[in-house]
Protein backbone atom coordinates (compact mmCIF):
# COMPACT_ATOMS: atom_id res chain seq x y z
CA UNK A 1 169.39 149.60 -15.98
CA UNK A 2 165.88 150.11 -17.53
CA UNK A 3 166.66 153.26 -19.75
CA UNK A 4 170.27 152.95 -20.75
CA UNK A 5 173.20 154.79 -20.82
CA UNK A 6 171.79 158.01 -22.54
CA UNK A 7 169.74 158.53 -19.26
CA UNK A 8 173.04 159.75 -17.90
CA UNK A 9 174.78 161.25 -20.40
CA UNK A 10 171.63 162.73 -22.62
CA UNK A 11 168.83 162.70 -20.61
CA UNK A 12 166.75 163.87 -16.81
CA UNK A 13 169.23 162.20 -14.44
CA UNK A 14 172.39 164.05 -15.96
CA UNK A 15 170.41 167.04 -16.35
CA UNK A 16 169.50 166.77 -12.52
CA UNK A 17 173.27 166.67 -11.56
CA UNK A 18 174.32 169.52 -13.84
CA UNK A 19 171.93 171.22 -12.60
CA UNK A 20 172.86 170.68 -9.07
CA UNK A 21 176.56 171.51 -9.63
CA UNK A 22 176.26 174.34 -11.69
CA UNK A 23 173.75 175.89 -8.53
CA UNK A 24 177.06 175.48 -6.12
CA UNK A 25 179.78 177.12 -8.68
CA UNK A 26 180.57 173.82 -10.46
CA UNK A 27 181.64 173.55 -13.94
CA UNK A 28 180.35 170.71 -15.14
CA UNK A 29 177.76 171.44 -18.20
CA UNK A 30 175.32 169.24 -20.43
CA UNK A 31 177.81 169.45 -23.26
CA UNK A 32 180.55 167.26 -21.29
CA UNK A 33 178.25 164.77 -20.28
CA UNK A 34 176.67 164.45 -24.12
CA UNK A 35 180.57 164.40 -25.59
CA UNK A 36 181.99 161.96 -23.67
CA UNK A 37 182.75 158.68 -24.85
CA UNK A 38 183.61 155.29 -22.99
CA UNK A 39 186.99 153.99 -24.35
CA UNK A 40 187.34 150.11 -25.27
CA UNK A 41 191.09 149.71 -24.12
CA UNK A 42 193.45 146.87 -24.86
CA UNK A 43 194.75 145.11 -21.90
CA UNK A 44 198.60 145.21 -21.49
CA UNK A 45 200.39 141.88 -20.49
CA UNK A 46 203.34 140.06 -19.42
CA UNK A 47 204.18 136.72 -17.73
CA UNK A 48 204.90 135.91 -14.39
CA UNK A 49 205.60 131.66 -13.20
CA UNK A 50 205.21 130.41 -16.52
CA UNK A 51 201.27 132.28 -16.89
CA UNK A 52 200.51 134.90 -19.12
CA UNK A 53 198.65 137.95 -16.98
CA UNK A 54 196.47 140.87 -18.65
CA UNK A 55 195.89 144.35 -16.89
CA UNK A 56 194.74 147.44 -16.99
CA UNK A 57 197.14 150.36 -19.65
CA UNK A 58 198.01 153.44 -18.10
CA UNK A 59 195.73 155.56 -16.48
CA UNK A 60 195.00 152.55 -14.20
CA UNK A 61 198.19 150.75 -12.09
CA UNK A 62 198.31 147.82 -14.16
CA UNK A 63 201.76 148.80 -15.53
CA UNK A 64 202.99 149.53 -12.17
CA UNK A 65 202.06 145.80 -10.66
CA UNK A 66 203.01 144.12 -14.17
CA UNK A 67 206.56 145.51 -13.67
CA UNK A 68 206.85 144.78 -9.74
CA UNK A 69 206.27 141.21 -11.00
CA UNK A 70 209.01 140.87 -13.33
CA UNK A 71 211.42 142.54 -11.14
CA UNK A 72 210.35 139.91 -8.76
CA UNK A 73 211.17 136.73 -10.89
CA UNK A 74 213.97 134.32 -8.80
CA UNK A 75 212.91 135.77 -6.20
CA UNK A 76 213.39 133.94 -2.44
CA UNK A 77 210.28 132.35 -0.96
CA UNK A 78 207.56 134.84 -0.14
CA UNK A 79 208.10 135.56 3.72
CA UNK A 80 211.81 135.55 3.77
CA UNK A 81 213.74 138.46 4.88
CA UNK A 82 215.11 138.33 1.25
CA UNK A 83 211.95 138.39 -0.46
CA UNK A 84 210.41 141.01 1.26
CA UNK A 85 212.83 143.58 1.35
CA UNK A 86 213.24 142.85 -3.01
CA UNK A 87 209.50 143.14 -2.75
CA UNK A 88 208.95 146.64 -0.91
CA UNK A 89 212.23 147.70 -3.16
CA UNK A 90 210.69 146.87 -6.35
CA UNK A 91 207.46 148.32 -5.37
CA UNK A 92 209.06 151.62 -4.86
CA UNK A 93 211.00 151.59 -7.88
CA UNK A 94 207.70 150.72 -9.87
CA UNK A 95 205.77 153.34 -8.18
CA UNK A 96 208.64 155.74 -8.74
CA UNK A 97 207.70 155.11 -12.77
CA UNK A 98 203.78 155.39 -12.35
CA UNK A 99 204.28 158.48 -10.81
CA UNK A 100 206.87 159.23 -13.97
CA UNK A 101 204.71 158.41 -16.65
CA UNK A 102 201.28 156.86 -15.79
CA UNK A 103 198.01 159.06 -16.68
CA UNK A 104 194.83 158.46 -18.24
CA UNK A 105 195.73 161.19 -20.72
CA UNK A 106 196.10 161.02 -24.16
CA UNK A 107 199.88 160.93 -24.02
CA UNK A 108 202.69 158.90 -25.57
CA UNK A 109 203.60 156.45 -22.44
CA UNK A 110 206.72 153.14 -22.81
CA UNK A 111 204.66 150.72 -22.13
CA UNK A 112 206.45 147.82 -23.43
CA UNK A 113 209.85 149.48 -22.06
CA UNK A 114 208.51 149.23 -18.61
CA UNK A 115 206.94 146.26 -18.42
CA UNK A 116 209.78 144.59 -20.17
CA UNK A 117 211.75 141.61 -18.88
CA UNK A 118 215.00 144.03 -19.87
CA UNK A 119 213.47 146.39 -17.93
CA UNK A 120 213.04 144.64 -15.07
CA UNK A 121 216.43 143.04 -14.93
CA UNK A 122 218.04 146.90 -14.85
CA UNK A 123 215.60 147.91 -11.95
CA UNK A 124 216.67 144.97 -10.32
CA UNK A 125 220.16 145.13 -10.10
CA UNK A 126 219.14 149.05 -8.64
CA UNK A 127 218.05 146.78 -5.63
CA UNK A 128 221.00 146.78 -2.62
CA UNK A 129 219.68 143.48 -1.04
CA UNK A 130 220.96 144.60 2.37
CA UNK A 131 220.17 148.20 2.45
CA UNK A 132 216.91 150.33 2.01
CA UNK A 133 217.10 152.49 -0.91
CA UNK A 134 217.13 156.46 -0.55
CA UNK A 135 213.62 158.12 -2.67
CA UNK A 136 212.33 161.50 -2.75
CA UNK A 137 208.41 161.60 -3.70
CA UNK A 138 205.50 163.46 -3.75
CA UNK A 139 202.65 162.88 -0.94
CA UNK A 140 200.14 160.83 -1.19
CA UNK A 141 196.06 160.90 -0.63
CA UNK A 142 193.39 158.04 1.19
CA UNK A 143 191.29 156.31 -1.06
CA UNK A 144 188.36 154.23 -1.12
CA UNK A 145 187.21 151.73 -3.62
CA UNK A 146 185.05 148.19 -4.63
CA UNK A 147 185.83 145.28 -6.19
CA UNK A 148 184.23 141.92 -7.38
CA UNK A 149 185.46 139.11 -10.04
CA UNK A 150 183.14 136.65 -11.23
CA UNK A 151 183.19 133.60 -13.62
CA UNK A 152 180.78 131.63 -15.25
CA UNK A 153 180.19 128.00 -16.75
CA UNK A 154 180.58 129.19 -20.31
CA UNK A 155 184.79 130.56 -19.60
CA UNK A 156 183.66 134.08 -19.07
CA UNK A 157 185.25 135.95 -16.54
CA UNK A 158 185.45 139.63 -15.14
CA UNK A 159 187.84 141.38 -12.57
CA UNK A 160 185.66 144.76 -12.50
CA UNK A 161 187.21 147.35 -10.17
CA UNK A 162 184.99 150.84 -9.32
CA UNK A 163 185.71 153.74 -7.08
CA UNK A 164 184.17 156.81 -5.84
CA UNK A 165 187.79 157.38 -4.62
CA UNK A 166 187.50 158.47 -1.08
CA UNK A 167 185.24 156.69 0.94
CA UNK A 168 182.31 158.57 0.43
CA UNK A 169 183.76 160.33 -2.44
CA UNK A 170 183.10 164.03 -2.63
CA UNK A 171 180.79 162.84 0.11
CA UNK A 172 178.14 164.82 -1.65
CA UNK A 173 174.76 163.78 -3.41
CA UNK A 174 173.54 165.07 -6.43
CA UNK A 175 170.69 167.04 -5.87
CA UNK A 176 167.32 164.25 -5.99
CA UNK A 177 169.34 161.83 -8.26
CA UNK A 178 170.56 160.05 -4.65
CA UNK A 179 174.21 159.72 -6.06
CA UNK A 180 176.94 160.20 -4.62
CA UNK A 181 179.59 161.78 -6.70
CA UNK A 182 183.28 160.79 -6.56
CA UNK A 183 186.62 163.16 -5.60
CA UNK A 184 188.76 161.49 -8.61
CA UNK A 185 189.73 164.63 -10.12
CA UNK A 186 191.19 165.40 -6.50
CA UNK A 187 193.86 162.41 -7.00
CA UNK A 188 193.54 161.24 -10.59
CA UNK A 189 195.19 164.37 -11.67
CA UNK A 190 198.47 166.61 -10.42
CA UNK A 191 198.06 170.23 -9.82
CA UNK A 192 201.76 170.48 -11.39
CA UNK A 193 201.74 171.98 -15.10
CA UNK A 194 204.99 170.71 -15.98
CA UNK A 195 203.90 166.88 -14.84
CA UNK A 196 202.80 164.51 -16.87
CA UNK A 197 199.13 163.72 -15.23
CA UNK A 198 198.83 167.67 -14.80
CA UNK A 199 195.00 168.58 -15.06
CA UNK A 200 193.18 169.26 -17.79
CA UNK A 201 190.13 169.27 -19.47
CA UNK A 202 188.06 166.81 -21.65
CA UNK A 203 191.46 164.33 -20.47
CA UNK A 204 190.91 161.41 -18.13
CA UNK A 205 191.58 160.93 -14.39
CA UNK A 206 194.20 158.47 -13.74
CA UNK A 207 193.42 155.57 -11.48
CA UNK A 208 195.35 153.02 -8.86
CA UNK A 209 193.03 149.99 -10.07
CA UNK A 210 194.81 146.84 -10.96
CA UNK A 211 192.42 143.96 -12.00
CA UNK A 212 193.79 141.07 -13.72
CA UNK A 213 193.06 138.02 -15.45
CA UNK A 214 195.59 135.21 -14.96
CA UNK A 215 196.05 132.02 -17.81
CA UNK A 216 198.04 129.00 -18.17
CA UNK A 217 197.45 128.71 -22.06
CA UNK A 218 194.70 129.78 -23.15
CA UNK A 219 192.89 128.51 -20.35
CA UNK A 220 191.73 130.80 -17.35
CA UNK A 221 193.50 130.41 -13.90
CA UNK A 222 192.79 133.43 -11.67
CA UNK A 223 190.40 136.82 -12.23
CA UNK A 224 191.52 139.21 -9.26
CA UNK A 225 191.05 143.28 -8.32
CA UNK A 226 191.39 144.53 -4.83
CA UNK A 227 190.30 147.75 -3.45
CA UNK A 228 192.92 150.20 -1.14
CA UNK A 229 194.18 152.92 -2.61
CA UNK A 230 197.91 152.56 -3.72
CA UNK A 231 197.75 149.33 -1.68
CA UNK A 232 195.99 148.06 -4.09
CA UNK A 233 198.92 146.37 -6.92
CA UNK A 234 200.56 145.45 -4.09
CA UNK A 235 197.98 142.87 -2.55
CA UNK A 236 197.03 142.29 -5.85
CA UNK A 237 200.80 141.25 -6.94
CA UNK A 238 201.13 139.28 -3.29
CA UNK A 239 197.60 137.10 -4.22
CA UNK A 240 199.01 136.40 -7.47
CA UNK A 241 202.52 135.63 -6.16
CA UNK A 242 201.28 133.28 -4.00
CA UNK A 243 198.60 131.48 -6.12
CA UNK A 244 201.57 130.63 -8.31
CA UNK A 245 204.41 130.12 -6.03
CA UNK A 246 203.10 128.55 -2.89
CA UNK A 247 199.99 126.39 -4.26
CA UNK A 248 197.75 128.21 -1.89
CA UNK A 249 193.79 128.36 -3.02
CA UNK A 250 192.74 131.33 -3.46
CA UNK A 251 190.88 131.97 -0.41
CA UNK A 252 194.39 131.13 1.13
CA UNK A 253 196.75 133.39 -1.06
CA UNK A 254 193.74 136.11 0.11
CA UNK A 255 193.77 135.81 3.56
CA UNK A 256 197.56 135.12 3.82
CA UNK A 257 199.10 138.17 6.07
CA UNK A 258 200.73 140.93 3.37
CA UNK A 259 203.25 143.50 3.65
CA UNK A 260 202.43 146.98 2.40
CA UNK A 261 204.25 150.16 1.44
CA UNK A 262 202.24 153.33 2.40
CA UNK A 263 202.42 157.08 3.59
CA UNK A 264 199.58 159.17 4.15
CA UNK A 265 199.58 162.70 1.99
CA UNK A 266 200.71 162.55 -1.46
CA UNK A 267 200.72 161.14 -5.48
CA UNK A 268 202.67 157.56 -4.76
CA UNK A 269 203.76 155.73 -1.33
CA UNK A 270 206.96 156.63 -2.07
CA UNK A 271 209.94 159.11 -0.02
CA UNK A 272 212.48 158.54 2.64
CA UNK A 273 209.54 159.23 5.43
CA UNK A 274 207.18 156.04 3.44
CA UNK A 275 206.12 153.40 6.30
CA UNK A 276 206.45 149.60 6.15
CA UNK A 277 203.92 147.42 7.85
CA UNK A 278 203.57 143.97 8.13
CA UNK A 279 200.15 141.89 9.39
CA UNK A 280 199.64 139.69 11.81
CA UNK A 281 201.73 136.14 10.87
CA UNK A 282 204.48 137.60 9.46
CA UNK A 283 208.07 135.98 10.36
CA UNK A 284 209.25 137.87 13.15
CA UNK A 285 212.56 136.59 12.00
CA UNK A 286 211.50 138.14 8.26
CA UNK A 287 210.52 141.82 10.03
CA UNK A 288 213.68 141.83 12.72
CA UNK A 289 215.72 142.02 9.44
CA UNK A 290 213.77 144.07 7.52
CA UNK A 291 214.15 146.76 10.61
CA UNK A 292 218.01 145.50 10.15
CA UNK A 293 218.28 146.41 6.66
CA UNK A 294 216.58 150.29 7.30
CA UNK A 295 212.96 150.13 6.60
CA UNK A 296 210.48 152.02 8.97
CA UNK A 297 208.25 149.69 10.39
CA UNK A 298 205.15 150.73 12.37
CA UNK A 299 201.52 149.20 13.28
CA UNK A 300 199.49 147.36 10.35
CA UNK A 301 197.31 149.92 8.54
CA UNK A 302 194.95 150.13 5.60
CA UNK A 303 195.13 145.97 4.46
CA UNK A 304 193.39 146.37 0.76
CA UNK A 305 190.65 144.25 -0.04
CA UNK A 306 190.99 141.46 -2.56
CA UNK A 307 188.05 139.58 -4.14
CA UNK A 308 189.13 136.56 -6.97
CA UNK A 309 187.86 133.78 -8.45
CA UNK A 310 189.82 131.06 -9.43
CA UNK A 311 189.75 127.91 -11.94
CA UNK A 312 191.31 124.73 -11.87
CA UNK A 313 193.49 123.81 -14.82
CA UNK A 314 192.56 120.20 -14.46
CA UNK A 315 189.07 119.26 -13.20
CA UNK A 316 187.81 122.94 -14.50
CA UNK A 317 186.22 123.15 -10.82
CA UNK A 318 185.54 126.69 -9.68
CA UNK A 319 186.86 128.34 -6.40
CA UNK A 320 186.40 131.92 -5.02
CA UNK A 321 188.19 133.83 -2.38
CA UNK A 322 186.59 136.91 -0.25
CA UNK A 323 188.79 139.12 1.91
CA UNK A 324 188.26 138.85 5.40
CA UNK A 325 189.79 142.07 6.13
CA UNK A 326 186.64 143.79 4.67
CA UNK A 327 182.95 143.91 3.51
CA UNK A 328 182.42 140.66 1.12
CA UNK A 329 182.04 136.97 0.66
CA UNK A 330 182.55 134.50 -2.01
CA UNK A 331 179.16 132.76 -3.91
CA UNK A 332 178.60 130.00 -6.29
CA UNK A 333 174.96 130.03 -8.24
């Protein structure tokens, strides 16, 4: 904050963690840290309920919420039987394709194919609306991660997502710096050659963050990120969902009980073993046919953690929403 960015990348406090690394076996030299260069990326976007959304591109799971969404227009209600089994089906389906083409590398990636409306209508009609779908996948890791929106009087507003990935990341501090550095390269990349986020160097780790900003017009309606892991486009998509569908304030559409797709070991939540849980609220009616229709339901788990701020379209009031499931609370200055 006092010295800038260069203090990092050029100067003692970079040194210091090279320095550290390179004492334990680590790779890491000045020359990375001095070459690398923050990119300024253009959001992607689509509509959902008559807004316009923007997201993250590829190498963050902006993609992978943005085309849960569309599959999801006409959907039932949110807590039916029918809407949550479309929901969990279209989140596999979409996770299926992040795990298909989403990296942070610099790779050709179809976009605008998957996040189409097209798209969406083919991956929907994939969706037996009685019947859990059969998917192989790859096993998936626990991560940990922080996230904050915040708007101001003037119509900015950020949804700023960060993560040391695990909890305590690599849960190791850099030498005197008092840093903790992150495991990303441990799930941001694919030990695979022959897959499409396979490591390598001077490319970037890919991500699971999803924050989004939400207008009606080209006024703001909703700035939202969540922490969780690969939880997190799926709270992210059921906030959203219910902001627009329900007319729940945000603090409501936060708190409101979620149902998440997860399995622990692996690149995506998705394979014939993935687990189905539902929180406390949920229709018992809405999981007795869920169980019904073949999905493997077991004891709420990891919840995500969604922070928003929200603006009213016609007063211009402001409204924030903390989740209660973890560390955080909503302020107005």
């Amino acid at each position: 904050a006092l010295h800038g960015p260069d203090l990092l990348y050029k100067g003692e406090l970079g040194a210091e963690i090279v320095s550290f690394l390179r004492e334990r076996g680590g790779i890491l030299s000045a020359e990375d840290l001095a070459n690398f260069q923050v990119r300024w990326r253009e959001p992607i976007e689509t509509t959902c309920q008559g807004h316009r959304l923007y997201g993250m591109p590829p190498g963050s799971c902006g993609m992978t919420l943005f085309q849960t969404l569309n599959i999801m227009e006409g959907a039932a209600p949110p807590y039916t039987p029918e809407w949550a089994h479309r929901w969990v089906e279209a989140m596999k389906l979409a996770f299926l394709d992040d795990d298909r083409y989403n990296t942070g590398k610099d790779v050709p990636i179809p976009v605008e194919r998957v996040i189409s409306a097209g798209y969406a209508a083919a991956q929907r009609a994939r969706i037996d609306p009685r019947r859990v779908a059969a998917f192989p996948g790859p096993p998936l890791g626990t991560v940990g991660t922080t996230s904050l929106a915040a708007a101001d009087r003037w119509g900015n507003a950020v949804a700023f997502t960060q993560s040391l990935v695990s909890g305590f990341g690599s849960g190791v501090v850099a030498g005197n710096t008092g840093l903790l550095l992150n495991n990303g390269h441990r799930y941001g990349f694919v030990l695979d050659p022959k897959h499409v986020n396979s490591l390598q160097g001077g490319q970037r780790a890919k991500g699971v963050m999803s924050p989004t900003l939400v207008f009606r017009g080209d006024r703001l309606r909703l700035a939202v990120g969540a922490a969780g892991g690969y939880t997190i486009p799926q709270t992210v998509g059921q906030v959203i969902t219910r902001f627009l569908t329900q007319g729940l304030d945000i603090q409501q559409a936060i708190a409101a009980p979620r149902i998440l797709l997860n399995r622990s070991g692996g690149r995506v939540p998705v394979g014939n073993e993935a687990l189905l849980y539902t929180e406390a609220g949920f229709p018992e009616k809405t999981r007795s046919e869920l169980a019904a229709m073949g999905h493997r339901l077991v004891a709420p788990g990891n919840g995500g953690g969604v922070q928003g701020v929200a603006i009213d379209p016609e007063s211009g009031a402001f409204s924030a929403g903390s989740d209660p499931r973890r560390d955080g609370h909503a302020m107005a200055w």
